[in-house]
Protein backbone atom coordinates (compact mmCIF):
# COMPACT_ATOMS: atom_id res chain seq x y z
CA UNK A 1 24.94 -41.14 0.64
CA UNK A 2 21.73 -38.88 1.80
CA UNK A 3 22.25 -35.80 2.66
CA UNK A 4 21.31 -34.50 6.38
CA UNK A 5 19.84 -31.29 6.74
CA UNK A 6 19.57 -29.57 10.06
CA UNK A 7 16.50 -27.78 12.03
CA UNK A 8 17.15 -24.41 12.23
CA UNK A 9 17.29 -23.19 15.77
CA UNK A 10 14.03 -21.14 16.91
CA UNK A 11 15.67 -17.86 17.90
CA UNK A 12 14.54 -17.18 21.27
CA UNK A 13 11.86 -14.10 22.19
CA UNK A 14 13.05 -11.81 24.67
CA UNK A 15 10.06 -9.92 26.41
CA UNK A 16 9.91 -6.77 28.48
CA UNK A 17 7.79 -6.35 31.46
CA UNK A 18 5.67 -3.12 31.30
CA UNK A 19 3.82 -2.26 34.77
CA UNK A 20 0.99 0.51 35.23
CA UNK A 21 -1.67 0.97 38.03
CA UNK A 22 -5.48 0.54 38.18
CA UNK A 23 -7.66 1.33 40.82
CA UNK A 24 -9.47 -1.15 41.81
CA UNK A 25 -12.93 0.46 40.29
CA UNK A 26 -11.36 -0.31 36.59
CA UNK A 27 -9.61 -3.75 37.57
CA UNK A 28 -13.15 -4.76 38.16
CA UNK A 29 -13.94 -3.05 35.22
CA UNK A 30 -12.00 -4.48 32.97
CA UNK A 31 -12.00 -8.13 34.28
CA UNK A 32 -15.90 -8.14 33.76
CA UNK A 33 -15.17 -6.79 30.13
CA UNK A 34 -12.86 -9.61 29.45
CA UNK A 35 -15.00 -12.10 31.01
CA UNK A 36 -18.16 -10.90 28.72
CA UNK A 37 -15.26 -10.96 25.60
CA UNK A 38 -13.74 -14.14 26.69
CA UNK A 39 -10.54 -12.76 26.51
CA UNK A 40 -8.11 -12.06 28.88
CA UNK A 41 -6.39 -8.55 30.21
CA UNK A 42 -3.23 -9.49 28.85
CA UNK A 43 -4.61 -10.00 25.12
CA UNK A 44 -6.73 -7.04 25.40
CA UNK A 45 -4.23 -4.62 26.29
CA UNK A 46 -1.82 -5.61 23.98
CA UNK A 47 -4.26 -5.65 21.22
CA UNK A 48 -5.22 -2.01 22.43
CA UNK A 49 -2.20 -0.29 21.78
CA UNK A 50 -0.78 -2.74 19.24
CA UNK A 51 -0.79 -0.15 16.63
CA UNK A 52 1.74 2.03 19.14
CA UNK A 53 4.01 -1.03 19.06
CA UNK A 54 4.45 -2.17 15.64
CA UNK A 55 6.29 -0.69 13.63
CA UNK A 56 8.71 2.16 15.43
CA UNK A 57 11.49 -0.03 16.78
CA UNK A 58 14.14 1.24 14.33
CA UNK A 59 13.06 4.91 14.53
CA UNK A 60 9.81 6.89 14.67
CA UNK A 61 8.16 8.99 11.23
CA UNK A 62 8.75 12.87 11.52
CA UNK A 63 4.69 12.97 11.26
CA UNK A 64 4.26 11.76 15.00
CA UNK A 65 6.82 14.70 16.60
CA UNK A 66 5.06 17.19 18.42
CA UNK A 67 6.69 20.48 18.08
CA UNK A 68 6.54 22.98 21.33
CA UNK A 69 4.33 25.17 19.73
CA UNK A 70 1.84 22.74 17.16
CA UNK A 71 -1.69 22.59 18.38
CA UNK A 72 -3.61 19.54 17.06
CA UNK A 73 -7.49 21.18 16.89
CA UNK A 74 -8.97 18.77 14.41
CA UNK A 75 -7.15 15.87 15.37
């Protein structure tokens, strides 16, 4: 008798929507960007501050605290 093996189910992404304003200066601005990138907003902006949202889901490194009184100079 074969054996059966099942699919394993896809586990389902949940997403998060994230809203900010433009005026409508840097819409234009950064529509005629993506059009000269062929890209669109969406990919852009997420591959803009990708390296802000990789990688600190569980917790964030004591190196990226601010204290009240640190002054970054030569940052």
């Amino acid at each position: 008798m074969p054996t059966t093996r099942r699919k394993k189910r896809k586990r389902k992404v949940r997403y998060a929507t994230v809203t900010f304003k433009l005026t409508a200066k840097q819409k234009k601005s950064l529509l005629n960007y993506c059009e000269a990138r062929k890209t669109t907003p969406n990919k852009l902006i997420k591959k803009s501050i990708k390296r802000f949202i990789n990688g600190f889901d569980k917790n964030v490194p004591d190196a990226y605290y601010v204290t009240e009184k640190q002054l970054d100079l030569f940052e």
